[in-house]
C-alpha atoms as a PDB file:
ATOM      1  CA  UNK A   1      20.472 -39.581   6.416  1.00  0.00           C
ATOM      2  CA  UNK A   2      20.201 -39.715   9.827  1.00  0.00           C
ATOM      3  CA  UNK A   3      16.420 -39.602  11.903  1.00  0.00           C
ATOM      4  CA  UNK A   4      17.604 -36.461  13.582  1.00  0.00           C
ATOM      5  CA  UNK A   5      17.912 -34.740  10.037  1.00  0.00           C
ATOM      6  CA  UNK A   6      15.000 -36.039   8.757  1.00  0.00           C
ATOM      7  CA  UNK A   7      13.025 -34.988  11.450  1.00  0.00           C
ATOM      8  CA  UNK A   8      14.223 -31.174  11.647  1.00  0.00           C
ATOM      9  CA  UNK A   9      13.375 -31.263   7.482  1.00  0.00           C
ATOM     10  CA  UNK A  10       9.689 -32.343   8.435  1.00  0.00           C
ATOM     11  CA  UNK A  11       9.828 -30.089  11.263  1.00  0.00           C
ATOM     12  CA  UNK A  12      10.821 -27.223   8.922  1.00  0.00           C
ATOM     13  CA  UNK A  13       8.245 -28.203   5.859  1.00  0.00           C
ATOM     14  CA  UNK A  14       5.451 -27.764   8.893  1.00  0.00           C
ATOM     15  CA  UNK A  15       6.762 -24.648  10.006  1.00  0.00           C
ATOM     16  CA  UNK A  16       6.497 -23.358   6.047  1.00  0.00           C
ATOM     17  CA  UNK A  17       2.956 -24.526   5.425  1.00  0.00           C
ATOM     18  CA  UNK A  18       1.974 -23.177   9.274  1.00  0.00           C
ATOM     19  CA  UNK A  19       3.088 -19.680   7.701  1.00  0.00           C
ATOM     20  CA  UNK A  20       2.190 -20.051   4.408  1.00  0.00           C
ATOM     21  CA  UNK A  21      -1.899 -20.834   5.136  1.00  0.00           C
ATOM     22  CA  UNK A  22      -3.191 -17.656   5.356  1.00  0.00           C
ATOM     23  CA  UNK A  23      -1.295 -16.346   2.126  1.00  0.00           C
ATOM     24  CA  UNK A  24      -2.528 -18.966   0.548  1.00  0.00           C
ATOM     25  CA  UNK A  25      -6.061 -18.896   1.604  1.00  0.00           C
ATOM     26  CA  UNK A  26      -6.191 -15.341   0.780  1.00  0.00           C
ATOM     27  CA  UNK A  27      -4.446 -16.238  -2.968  1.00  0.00           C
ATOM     28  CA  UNK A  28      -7.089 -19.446  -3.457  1.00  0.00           C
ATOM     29  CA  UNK A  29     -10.276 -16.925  -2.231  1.00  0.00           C
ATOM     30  CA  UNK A  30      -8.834 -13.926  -4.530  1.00  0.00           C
ATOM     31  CA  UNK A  31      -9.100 -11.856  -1.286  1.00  0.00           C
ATOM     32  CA  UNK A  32      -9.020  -7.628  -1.708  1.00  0.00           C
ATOM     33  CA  UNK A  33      -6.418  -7.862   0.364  1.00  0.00           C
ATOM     34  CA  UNK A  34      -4.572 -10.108   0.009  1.00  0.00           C
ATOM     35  CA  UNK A  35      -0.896  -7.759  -0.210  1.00  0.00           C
ATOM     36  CA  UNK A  36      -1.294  -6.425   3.080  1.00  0.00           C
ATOM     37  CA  UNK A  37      -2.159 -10.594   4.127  1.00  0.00           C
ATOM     38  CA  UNK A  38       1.152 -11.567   2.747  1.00  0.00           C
ATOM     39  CA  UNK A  39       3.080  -8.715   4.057  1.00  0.00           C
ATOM     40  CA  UNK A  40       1.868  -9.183   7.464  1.00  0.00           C
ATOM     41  CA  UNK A  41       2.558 -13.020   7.583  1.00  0.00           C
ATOM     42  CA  UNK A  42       6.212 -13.371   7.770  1.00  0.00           C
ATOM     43  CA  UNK A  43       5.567 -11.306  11.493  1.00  0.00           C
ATOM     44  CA  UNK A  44       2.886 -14.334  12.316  1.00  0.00           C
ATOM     45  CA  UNK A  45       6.597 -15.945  13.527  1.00  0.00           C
ATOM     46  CA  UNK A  46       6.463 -13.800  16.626  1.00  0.00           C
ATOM     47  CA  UNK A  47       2.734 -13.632  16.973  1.00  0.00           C
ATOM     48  CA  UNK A  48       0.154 -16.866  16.967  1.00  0.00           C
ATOM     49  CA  UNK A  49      -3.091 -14.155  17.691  1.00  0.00           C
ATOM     50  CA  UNK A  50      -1.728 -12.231  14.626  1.00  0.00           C
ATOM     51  CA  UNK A  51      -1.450 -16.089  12.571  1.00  0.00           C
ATOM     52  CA  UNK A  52      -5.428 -16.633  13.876  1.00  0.00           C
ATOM     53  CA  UNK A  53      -6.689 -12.878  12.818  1.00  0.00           C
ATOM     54  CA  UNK A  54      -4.640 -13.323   9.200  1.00  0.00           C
ATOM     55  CA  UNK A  55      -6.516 -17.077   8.842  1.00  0.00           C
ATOM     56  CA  UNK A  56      -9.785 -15.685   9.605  1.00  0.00           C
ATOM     57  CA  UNK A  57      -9.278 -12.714   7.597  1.00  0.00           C
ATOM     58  CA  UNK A  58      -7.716 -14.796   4.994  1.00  0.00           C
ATOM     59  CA  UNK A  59     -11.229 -17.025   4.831  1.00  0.00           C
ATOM     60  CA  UNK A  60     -14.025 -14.057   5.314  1.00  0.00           C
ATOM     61  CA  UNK A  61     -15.726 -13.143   2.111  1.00  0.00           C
ATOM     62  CA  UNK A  62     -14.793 -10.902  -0.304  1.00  0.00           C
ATOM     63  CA  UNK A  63     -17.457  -7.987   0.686  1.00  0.00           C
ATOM     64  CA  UNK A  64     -15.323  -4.606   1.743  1.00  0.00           C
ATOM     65  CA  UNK A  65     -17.853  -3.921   4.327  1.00  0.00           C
ATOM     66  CA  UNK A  66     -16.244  -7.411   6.486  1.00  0.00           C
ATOM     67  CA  UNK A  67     -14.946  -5.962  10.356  1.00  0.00           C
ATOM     68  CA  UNK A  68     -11.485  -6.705   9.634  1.00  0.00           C
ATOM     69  CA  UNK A  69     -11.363  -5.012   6.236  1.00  0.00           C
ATOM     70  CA  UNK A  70     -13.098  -2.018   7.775  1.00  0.00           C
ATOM     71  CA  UNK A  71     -10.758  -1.803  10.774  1.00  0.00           C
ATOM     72  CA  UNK A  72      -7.953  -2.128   8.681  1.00  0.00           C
ATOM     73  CA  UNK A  73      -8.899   0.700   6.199  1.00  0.00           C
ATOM     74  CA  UNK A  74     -10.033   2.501   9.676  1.00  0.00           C
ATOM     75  CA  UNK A  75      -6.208   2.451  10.934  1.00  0.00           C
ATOM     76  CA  UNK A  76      -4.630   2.821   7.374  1.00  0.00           C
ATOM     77  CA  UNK A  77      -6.326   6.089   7.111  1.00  0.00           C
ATOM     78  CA  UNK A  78      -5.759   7.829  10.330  1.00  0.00           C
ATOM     79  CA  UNK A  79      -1.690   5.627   9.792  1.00  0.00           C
ATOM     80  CA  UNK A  80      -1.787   3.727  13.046  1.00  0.00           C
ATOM     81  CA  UNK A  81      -1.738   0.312  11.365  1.00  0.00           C
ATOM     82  CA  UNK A  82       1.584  -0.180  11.740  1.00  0.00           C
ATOM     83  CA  UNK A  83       1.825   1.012  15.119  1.00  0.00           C
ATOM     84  CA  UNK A  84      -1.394  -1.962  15.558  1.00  0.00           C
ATOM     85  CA  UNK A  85       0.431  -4.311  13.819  1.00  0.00           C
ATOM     86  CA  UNK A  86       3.702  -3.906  16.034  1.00  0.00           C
ATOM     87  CA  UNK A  87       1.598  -4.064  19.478  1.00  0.00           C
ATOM     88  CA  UNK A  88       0.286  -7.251  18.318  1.00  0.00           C
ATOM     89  CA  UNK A  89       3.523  -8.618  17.814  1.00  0.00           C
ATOM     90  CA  UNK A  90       5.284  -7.020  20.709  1.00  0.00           C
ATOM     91  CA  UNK A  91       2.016  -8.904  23.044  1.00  0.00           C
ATOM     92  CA  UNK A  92       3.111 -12.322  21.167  1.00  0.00           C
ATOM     93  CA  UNK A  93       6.721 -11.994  22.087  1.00  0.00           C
ATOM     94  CA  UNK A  94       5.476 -11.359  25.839  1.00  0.00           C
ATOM     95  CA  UNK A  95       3.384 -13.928  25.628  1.00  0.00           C
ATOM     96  CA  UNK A  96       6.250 -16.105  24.231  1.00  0.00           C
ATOM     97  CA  UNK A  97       8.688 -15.016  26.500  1.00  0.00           C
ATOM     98  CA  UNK A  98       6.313 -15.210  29.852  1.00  0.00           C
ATOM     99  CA  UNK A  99       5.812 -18.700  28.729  1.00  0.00           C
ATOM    100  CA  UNK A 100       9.117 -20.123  28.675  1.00  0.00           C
ATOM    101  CA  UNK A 101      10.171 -18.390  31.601  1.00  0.00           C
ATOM    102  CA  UNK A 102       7.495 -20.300  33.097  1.00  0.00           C
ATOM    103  CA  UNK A 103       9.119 -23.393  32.378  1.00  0.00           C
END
């Protein structure tokens, strides 16, 4: 195999666990909530501030009263969590795409 292959395998096997931490956190620490954790993750691809708030969500206790819990149930009631959830991915794209064209 050549080092060019091998590399992009690595590459990908870091990408996977990147993703995969907060689902996992959330599965080890038997998290309330954890379903909405591991339906928000596969959008952490587009977002790193949404990757951060899922960690630290991910590793909070397990008391319902926690701020993200709270918001969370806050915006599920009233149903703007998805329309949260897609601003915080449309910011990471801009933030993505302001930083390349930076380059």
């Amino acid at each position: 195999m050549s080092d060019k292959i091998v590399a992009l395998v690595a590459m990908l096997a870091l990408f996977a666990a990147f993703l995969a931490a907060p689902p996992l956190i959330a599965l080890v620490r038997k998290h309330p909530e954890r379903k909405l954790i591991y339906k928000l993750t596969p959008l952490t691809i587009f977002s790193f501030i949404l990757w951060v708030a899922l960690i630290v969500w991910a590793a909070s206790d397990k008391r319902d009263d926690a701020v993200i819990s709270r918001y969370v149930a806050r915006l599920r009631g009233s149903g703007r969590l998805s329309w949260v959830v897609g601003a915080i991915v449309l910011v990471g794209v801009a933030g993505s795409v302001v930083t390349f064209s930076l380059r």
